[in-house]
C-alpha atoms as a PDB file:
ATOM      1  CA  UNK A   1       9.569  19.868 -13.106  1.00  0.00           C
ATOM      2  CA  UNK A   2       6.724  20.023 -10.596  1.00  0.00           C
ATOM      3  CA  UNK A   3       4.867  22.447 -12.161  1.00  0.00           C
ATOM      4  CA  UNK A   4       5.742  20.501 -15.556  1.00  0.00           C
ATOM      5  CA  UNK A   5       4.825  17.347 -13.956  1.00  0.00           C
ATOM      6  CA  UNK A   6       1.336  19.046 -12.828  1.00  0.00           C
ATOM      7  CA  UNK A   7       0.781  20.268 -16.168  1.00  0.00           C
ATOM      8  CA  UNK A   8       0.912  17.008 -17.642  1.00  0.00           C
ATOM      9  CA  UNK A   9      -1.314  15.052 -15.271  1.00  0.00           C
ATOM     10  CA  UNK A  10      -4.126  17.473 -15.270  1.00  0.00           C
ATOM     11  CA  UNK A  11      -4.790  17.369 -18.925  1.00  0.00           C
ATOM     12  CA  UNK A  12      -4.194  14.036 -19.190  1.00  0.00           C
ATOM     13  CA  UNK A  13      -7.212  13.688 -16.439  1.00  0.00           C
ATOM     14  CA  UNK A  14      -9.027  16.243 -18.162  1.00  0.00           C
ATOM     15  CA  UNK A  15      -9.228  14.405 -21.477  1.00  0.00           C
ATOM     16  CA  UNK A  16      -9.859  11.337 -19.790  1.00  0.00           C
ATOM     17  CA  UNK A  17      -6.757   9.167 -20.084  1.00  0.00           C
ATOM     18  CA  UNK A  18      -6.557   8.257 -16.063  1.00  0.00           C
ATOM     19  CA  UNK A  19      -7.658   4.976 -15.966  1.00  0.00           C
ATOM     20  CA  UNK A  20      -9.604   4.109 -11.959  1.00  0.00           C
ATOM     21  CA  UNK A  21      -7.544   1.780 -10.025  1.00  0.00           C
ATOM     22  CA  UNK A  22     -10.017  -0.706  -9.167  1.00  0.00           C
ATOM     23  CA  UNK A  23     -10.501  -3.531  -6.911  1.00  0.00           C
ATOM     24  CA  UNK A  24      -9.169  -3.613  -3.084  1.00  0.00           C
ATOM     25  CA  UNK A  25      -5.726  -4.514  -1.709  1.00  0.00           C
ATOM     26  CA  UNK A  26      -6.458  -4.355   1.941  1.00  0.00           C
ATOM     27  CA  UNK A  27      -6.061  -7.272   4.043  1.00  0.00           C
ATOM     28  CA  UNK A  28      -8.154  -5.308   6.873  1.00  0.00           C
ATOM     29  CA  UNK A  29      -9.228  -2.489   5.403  1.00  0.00           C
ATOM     30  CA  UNK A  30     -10.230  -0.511   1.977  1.00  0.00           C
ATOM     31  CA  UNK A  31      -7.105  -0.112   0.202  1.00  0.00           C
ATOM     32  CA  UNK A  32      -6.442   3.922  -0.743  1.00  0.00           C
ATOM     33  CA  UNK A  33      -7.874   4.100  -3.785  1.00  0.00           C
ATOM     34  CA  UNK A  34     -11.351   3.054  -2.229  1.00  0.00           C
ATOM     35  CA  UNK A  35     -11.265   5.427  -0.314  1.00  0.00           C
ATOM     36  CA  UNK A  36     -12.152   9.176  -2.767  1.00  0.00           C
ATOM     37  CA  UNK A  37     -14.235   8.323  -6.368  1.00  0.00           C
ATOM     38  CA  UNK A  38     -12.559   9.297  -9.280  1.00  0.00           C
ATOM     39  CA  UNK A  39     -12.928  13.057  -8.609  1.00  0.00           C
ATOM     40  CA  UNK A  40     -10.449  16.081  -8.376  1.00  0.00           C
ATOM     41  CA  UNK A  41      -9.578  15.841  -4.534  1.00  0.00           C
ATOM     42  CA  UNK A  42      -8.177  12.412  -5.879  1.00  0.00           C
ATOM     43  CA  UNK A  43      -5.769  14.320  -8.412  1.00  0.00           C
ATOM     44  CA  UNK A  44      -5.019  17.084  -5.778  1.00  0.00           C
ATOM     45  CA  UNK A  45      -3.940  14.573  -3.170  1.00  0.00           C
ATOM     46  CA  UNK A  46      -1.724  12.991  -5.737  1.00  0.00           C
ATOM     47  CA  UNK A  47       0.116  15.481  -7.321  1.00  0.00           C
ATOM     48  CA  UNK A  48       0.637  16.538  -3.475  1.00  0.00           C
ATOM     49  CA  UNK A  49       2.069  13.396  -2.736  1.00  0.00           C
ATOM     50  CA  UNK A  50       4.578  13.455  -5.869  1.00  0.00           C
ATOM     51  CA  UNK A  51       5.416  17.183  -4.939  1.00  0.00           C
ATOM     52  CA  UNK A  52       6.310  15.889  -1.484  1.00  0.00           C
ATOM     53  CA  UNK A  53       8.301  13.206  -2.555  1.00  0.00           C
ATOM     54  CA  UNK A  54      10.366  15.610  -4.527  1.00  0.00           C
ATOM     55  CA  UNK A  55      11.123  17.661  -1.982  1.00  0.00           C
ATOM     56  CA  UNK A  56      11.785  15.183   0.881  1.00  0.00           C
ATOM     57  CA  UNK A  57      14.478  13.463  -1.368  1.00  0.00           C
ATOM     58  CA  UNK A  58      16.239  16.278  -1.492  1.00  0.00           C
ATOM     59  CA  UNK A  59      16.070  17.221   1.957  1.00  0.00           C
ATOM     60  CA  UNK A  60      17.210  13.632   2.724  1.00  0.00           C
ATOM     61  CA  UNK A  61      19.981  13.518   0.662  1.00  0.00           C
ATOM     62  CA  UNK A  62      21.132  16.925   2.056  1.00  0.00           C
ATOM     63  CA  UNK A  63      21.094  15.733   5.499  1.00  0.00           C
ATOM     64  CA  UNK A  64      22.984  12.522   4.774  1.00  0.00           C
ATOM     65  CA  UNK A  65      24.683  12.915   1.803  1.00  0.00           C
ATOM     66  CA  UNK A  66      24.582   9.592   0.102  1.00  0.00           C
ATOM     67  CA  UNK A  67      24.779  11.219  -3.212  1.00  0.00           C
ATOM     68  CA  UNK A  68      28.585  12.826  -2.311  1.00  0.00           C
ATOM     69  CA  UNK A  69      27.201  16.131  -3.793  1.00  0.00           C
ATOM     70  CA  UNK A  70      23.584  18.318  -3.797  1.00  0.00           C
ATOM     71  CA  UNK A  71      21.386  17.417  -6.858  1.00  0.00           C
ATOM     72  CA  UNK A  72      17.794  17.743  -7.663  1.00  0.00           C
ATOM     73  CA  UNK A  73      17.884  15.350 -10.380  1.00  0.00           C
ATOM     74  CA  UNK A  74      16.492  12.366  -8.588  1.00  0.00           C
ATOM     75  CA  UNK A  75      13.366  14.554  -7.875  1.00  0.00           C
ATOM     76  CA  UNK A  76      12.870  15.358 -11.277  1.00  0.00           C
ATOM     77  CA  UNK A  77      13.199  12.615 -12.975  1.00  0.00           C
ATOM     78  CA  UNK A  78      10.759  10.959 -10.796  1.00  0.00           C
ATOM     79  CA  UNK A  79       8.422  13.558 -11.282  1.00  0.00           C
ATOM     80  CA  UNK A  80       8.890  12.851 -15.312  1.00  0.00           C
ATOM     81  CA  UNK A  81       8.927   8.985 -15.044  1.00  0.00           C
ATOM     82  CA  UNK A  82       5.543   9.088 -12.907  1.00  0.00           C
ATOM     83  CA  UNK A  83       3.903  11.888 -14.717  1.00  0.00           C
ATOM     84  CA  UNK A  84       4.509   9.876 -18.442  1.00  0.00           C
ATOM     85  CA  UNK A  85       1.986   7.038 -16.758  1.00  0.00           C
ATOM     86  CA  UNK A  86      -1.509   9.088 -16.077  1.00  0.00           C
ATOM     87  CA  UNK A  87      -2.836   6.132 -14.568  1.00  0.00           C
ATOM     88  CA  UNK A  88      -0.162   6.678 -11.678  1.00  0.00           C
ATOM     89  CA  UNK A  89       0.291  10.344 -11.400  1.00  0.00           C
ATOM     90  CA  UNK A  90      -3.811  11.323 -12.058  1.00  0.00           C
ATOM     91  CA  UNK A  91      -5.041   9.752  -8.785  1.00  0.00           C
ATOM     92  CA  UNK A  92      -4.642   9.179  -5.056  1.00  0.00           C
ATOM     93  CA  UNK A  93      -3.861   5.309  -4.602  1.00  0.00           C
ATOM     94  CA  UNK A  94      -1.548   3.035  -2.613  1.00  0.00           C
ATOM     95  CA  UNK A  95       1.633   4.037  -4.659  1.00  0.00           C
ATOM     96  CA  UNK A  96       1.588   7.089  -3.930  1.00  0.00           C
ATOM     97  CA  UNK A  97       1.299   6.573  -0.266  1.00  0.00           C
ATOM     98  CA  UNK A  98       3.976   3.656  -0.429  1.00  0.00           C
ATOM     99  CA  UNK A  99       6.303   6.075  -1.688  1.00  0.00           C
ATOM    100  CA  UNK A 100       6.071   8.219   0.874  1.00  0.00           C
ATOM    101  CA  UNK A 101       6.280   5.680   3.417  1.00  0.00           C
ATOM    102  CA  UNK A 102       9.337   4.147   2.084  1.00  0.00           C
ATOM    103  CA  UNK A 103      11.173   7.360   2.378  1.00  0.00           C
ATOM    104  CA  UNK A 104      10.088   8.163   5.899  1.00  0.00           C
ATOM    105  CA  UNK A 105      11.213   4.764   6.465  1.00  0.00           C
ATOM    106  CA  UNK A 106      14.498   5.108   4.636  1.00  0.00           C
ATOM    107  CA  UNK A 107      15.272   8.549   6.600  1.00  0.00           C
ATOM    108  CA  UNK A 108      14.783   6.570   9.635  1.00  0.00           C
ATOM    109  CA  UNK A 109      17.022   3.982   9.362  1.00  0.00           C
ATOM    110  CA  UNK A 110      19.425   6.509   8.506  1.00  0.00           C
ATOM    111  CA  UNK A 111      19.452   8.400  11.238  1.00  0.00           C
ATOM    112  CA  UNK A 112      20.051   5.118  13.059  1.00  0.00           C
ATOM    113  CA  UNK A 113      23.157   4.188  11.560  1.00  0.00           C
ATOM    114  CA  UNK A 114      25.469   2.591  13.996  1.00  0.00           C
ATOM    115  CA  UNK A 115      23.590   3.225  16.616  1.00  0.00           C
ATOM    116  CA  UNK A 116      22.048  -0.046  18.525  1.00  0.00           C
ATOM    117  CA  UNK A 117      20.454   2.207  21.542  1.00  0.00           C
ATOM    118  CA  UNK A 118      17.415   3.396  19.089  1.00  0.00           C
ATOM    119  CA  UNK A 119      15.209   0.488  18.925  1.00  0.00           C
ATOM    120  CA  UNK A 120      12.643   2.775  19.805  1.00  0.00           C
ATOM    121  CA  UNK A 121      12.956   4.116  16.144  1.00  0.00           C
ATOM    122  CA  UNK A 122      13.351   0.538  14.726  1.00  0.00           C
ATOM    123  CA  UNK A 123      10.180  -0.065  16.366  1.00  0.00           C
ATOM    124  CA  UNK A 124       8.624   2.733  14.491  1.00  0.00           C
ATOM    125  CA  UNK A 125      10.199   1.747  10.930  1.00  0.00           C
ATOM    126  CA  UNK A 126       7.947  -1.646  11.366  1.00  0.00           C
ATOM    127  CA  UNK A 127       4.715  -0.130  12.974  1.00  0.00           C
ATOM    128  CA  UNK A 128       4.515   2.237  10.107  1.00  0.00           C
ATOM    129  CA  UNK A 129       4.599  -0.888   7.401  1.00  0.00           C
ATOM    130  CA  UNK A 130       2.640  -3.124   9.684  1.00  0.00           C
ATOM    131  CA  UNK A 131       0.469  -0.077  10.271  1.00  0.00           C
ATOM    132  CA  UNK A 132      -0.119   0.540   6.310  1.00  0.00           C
ATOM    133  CA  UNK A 133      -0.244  -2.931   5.307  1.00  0.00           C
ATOM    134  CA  UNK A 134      -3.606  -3.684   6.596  1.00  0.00           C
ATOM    135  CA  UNK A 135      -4.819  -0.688   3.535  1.00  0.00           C
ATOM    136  CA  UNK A 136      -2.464  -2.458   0.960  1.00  0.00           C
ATOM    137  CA  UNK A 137      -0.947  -6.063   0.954  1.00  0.00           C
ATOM    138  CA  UNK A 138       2.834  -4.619  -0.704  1.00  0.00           C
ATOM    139  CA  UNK A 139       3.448  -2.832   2.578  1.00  0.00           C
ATOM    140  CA  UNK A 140       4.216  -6.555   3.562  1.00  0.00           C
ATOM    141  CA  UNK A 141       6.796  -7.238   1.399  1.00  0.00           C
ATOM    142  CA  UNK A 142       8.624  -4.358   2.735  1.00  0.00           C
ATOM    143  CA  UNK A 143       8.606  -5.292   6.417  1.00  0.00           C
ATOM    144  CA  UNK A 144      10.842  -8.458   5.134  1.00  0.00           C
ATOM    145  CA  UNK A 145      13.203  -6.017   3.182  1.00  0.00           C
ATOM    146  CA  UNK A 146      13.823  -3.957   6.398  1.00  0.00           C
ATOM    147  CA  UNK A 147      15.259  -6.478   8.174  1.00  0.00           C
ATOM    148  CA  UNK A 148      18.414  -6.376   5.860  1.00  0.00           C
ATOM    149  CA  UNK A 149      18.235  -2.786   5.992  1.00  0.00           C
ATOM    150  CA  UNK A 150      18.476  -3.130   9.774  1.00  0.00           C
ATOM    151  CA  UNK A 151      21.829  -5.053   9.002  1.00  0.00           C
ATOM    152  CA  UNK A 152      23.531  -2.627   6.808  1.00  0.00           C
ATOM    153  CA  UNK A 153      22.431  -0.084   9.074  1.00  0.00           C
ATOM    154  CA  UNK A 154      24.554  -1.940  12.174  1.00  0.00           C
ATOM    155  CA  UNK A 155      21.314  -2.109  13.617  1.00  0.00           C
ATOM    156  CA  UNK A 156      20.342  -6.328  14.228  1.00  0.00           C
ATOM    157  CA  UNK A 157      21.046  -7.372  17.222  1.00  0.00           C
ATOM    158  CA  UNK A 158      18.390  -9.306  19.628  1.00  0.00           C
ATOM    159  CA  UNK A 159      16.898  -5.875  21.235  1.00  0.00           C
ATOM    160  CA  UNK A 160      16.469  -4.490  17.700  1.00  0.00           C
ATOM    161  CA  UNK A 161      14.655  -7.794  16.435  1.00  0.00           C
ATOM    162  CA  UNK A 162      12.462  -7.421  19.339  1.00  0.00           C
ATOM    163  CA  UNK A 163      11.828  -3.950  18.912  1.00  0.00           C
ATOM    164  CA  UNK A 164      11.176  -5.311  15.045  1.00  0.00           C
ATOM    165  CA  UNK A 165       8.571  -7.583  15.927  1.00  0.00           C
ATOM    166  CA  UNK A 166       6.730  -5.287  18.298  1.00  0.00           C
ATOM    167  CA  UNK A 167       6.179  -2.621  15.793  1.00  0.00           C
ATOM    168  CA  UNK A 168       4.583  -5.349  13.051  1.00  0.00           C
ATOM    169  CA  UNK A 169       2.212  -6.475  16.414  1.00  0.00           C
ATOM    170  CA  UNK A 170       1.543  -3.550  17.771  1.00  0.00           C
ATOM    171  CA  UNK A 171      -1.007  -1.825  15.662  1.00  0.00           C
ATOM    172  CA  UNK A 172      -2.759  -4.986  15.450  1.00  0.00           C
ATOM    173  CA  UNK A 173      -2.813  -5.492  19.401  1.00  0.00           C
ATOM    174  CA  UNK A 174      -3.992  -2.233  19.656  1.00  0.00           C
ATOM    175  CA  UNK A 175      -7.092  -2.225  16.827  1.00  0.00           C
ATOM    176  CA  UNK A 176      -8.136  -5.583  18.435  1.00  0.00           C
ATOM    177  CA  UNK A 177      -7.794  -4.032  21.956  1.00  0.00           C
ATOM    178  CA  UNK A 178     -10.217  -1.077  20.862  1.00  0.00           C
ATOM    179  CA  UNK A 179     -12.428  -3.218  19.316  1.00  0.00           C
ATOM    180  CA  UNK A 180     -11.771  -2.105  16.262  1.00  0.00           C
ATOM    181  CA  UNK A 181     -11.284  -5.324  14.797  1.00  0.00           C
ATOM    182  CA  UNK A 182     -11.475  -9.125  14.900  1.00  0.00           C
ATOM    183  CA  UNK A 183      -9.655 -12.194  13.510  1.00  0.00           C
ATOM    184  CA  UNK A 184     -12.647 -12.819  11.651  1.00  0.00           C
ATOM    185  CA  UNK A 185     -11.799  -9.395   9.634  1.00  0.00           C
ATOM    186  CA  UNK A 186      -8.756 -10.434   7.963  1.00  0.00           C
ATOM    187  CA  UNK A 187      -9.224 -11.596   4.420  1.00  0.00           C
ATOM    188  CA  UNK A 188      -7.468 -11.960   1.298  1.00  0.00           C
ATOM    189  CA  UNK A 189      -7.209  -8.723  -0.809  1.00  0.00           C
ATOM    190  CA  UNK A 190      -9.326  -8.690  -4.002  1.00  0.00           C
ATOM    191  CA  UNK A 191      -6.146  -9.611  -6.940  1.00  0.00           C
ATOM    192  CA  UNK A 192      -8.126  -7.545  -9.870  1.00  0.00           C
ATOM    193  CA  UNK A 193      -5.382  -6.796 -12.053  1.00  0.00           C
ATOM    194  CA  UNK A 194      -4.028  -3.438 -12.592  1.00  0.00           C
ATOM    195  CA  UNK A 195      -5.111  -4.274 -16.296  1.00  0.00           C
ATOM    196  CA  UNK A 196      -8.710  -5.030 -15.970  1.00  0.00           C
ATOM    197  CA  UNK A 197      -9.790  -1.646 -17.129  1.00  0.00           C
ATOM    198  CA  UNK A 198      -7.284  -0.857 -19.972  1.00  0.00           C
ATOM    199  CA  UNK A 199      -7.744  -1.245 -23.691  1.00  0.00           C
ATOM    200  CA  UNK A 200      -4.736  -2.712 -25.270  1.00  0.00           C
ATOM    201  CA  UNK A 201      -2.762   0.309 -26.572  1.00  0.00           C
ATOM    202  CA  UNK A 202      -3.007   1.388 -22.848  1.00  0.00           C
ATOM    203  CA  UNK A 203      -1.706  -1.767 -21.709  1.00  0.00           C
ATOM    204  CA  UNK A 204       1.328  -1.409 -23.751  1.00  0.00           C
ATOM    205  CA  UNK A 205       1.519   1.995 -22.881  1.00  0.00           C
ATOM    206  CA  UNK A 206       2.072   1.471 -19.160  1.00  0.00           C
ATOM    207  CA  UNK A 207       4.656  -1.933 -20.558  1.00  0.00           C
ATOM    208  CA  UNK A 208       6.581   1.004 -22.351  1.00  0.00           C
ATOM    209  CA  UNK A 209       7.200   2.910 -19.298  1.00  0.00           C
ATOM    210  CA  UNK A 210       7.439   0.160 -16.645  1.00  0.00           C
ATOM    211  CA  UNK A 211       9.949  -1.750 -18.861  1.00  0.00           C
ATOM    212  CA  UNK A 212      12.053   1.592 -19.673  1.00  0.00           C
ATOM    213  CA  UNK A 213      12.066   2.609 -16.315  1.00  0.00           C
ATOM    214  CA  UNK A 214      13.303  -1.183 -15.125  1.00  0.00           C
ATOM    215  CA  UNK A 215      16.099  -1.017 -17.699  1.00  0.00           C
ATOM    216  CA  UNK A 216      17.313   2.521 -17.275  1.00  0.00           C
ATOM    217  CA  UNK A 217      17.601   1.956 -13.440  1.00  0.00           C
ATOM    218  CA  UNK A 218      19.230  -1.433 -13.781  1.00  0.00           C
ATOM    219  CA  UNK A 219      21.683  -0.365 -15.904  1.00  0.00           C
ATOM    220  CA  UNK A 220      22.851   2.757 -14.041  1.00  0.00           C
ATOM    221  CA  UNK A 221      22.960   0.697 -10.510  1.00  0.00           C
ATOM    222  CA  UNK A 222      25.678  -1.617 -12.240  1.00  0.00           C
ATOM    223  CA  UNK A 223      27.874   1.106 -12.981  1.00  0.00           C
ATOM    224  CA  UNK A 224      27.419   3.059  -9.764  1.00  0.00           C
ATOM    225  CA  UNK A 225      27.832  -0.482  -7.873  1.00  0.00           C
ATOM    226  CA  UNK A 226      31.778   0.028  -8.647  1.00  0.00           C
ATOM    227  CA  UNK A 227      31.722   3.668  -7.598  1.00  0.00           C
ATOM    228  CA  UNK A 228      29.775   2.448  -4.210  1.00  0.00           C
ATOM    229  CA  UNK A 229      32.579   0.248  -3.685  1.00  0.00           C
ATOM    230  CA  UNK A 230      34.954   2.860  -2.875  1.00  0.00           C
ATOM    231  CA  UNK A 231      32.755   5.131  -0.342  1.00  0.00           C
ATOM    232  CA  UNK A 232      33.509   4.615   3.277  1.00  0.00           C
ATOM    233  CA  UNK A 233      30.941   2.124   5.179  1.00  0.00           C
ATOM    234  CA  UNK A 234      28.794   4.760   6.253  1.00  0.00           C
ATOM    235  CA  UNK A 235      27.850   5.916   2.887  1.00  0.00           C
ATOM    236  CA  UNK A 236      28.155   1.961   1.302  1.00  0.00           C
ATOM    237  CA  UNK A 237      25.400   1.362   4.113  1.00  0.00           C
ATOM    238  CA  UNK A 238      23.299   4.337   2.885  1.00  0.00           C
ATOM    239  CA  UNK A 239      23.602   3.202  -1.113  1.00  0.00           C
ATOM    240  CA  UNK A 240      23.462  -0.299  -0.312  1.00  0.00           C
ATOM    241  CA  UNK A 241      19.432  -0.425   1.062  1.00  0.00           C
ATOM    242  CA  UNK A 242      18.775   2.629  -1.606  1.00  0.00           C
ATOM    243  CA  UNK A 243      19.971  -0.539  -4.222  1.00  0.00           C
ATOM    244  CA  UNK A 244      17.870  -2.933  -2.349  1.00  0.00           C
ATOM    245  CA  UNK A 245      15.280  -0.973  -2.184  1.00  0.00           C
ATOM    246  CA  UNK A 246      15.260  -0.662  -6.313  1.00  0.00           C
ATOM    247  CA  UNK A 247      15.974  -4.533  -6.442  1.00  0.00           C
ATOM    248  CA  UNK A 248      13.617  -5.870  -4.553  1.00  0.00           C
ATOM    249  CA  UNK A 249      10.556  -3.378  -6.006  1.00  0.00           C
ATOM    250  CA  UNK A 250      11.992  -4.686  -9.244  1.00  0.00           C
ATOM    251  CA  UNK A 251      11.065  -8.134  -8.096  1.00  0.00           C
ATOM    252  CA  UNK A 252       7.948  -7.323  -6.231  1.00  0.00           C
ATOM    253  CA  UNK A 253       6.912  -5.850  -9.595  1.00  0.00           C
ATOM    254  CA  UNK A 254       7.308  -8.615 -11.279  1.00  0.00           C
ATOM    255  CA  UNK A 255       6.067 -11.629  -8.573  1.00  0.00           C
ATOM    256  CA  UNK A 256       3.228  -9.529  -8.168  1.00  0.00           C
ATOM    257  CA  UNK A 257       2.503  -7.926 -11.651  1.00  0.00           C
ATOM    258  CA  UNK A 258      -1.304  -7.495 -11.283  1.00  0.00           C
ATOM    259  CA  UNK A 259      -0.567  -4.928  -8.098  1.00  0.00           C
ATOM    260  CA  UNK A 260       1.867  -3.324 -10.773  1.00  0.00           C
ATOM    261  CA  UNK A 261       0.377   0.123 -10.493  1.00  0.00           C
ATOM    262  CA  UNK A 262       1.454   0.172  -6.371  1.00  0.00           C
ATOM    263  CA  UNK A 263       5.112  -0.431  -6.905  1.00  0.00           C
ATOM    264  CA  UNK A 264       5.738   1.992  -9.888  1.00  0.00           C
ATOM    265  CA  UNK A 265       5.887   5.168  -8.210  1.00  0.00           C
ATOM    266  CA  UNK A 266       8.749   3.474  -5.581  1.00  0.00           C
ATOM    267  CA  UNK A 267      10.588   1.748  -9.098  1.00  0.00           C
ATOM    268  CA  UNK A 268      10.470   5.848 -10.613  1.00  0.00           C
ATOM    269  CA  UNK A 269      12.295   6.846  -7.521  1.00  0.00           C
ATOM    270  CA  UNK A 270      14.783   4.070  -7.279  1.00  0.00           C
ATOM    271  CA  UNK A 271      15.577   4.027 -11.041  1.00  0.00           C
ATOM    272  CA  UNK A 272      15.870   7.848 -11.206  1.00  0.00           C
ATOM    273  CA  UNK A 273      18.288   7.896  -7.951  1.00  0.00           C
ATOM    274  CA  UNK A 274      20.262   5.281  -9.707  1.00  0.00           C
ATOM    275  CA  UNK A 275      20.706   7.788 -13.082  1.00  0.00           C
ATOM    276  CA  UNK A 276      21.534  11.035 -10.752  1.00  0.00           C
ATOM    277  CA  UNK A 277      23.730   9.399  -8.857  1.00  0.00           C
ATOM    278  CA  UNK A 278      25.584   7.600 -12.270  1.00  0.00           C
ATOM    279  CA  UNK A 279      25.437  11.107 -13.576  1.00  0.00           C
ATOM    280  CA  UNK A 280      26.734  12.998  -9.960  1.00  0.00           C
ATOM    281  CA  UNK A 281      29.664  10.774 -10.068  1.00  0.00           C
ATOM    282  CA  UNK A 282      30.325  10.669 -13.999  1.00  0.00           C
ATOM    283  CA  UNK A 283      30.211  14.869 -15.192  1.00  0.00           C
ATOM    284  CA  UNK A 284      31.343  14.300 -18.500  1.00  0.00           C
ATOM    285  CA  UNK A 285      29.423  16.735 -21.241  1.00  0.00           C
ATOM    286  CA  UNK A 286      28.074  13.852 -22.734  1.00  0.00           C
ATOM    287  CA  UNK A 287      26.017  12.727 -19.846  1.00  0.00           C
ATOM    288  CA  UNK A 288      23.989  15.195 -20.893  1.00  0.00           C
ATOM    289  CA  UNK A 289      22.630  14.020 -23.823  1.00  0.00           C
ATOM    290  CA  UNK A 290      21.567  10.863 -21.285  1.00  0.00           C
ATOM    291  CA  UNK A 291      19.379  13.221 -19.423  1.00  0.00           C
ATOM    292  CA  UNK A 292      17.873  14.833 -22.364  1.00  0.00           C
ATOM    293  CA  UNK A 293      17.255  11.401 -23.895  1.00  0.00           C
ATOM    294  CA  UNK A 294      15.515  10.555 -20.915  1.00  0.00           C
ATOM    295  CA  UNK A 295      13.361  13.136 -21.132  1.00  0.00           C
ATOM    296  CA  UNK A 296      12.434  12.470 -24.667  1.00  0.00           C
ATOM    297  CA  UNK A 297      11.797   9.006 -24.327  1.00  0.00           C
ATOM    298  CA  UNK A 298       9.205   9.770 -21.536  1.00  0.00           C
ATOM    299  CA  UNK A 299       7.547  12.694 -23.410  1.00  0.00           C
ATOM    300  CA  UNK A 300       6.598  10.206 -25.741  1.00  0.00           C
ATOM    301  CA  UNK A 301       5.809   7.874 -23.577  1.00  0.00           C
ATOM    302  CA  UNK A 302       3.166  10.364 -22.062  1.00  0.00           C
ATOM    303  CA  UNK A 303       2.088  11.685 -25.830  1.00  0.00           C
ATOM    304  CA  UNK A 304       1.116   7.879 -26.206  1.00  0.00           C
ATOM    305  CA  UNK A 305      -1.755   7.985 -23.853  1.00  0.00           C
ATOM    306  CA  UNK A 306      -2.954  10.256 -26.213  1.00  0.00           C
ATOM    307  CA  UNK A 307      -2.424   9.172 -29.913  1.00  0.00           C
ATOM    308  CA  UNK A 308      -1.704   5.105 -29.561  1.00  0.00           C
END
């Protein structure tokens, strides 16, 4: 699927059908995807970032085991979902990077489960999104969403909120301490929609897959939800901020629908954990025809780029 997924992005940028991601999303700084021209580094840094993804999903999941059972199916229907969008896949931006974050993140806070003497790694869950959202506003949104991850994690307690609000300081204290920067440097990001640059087919084009990959997820996180029930804490804890994860990009997508483009790569992953996982825990024949419908439906998806 990577190799599929690489395939599909690089003629898609060779015909032209990556649309730039314009317009910067820094509160302090240049967001990512001011930071390379359209040029191949930027699809090289990209598809490296999606490859990486992949692979650290599966690494997670094999060292915690939140699935109940080794699959790579997450990791490739990600790769499919993002590579049926060119605009998302074909160049280095802040999705990409959030992405990655979030899972670095997520591995974190799973490693801290039930254990209140690591606020030194709390503290680094919240330095890393306080850290990244000076390049790109969305990192914000997360820092509110860890807190509840903190919770299911049996983390919150009043050394962990402190540790908490420490990491969203520090990297500030520290630019301003260097010099680096001033009060006087934080501004509003530039809000140029995602859609500024795309003809209409292309608009309903990335709809399509946004909408599709919103339902598909949904719908397999309500039947899982009853399966989750039944797991011990540990593993409720570990599906439980996955789910929140997925819900709230869901409704940062939507608040913030002109940053669209930053939170699809992070709605890929969540919807396509929420479809392995229904299919990990439900291995009737028939599921397959799910998967292979999937992969179908975002085929076309991708051939629309081309022809609509």
């Amino acid at each position: 699927m990577i190799l599929c997924a690489v395939v599909m992005t690089c003629m898609a940028y060779a015909n032209g059908h990556v649309d730039e991601i314009t317009g910067s999303r820094g509160p302090l700084f240049p967001s990512p995807n001011r930071w390379l021209p359209p040029c191949d580094l930027s699809l090289v840094i990209s598809l490296t970032l999606m490859a990486v993804t992949a692979v650290s999903f599966i690494a997670l999941n094999k060292v915690y085991n939140f699935m109940r059972a080794p699959s790579a199916l997450t990791s490739s229907l990600y790769l499919l979902m993002l590579a049926s969008l060119p605009l998302a896949a074909g160049q280095f931006y802040g999705g990409g990077l959030l992405c990655v974050v979030l899972l670095g993140v997520t591995a974190i806070l799973f490693s801290c489960y039930g254990d209140t003497s690591t606020n030194r790694r709390v503290f680094l869950v919240f330095f890393l999104l306080s850290l990244a959202s000076m390049v790109q506003y969305a990192f914000m949104f997360y820092i509110v969403i860890a807190v509840p991850g903190m919770a299911q994690m049996r983390l919150l307690n009043f050394k962990s909120l402190i540790a908490a609000v420490l990491g969203v300081v520090t990297p500030f204290w520290i630019l301003y301490g260097f010099g680096l920067i001033d009060f006087d440097d934080i501004h509003w990001p530039q809000f140029e929609s995602t859609f500024s640059q795309l003809s209409v087919p292309d608009m309903i084009t990335v709809f399509a897959a946004v909408g599709i990959t919103v339902i598909v997820g949904f719908a397999a996180m309500c039947v899982n939800l009853i399966k989750i029930l039944s797991y011990n804490a540990k593993f409720r804890a570990y599906n439980g901020f996955l789910t929140l994860l997925y819900i709230a990009t869901v409704i940062f997508l939507i608040v913030d629908y002109v940053n669209l483009s930053v939170y699809f790569p992070t709605l890929c992953l969540g919807s396509a954990y929420q479809v392995a996982h229904y299919y990990s825990v439900h291995r009737q024949r028939s599921a397959v025809w799910i998967i292979l419908s999937l992969i179908v439906l975002y085929v076309a998806i991708y051939a629309a780029c081309y022809f609509v």
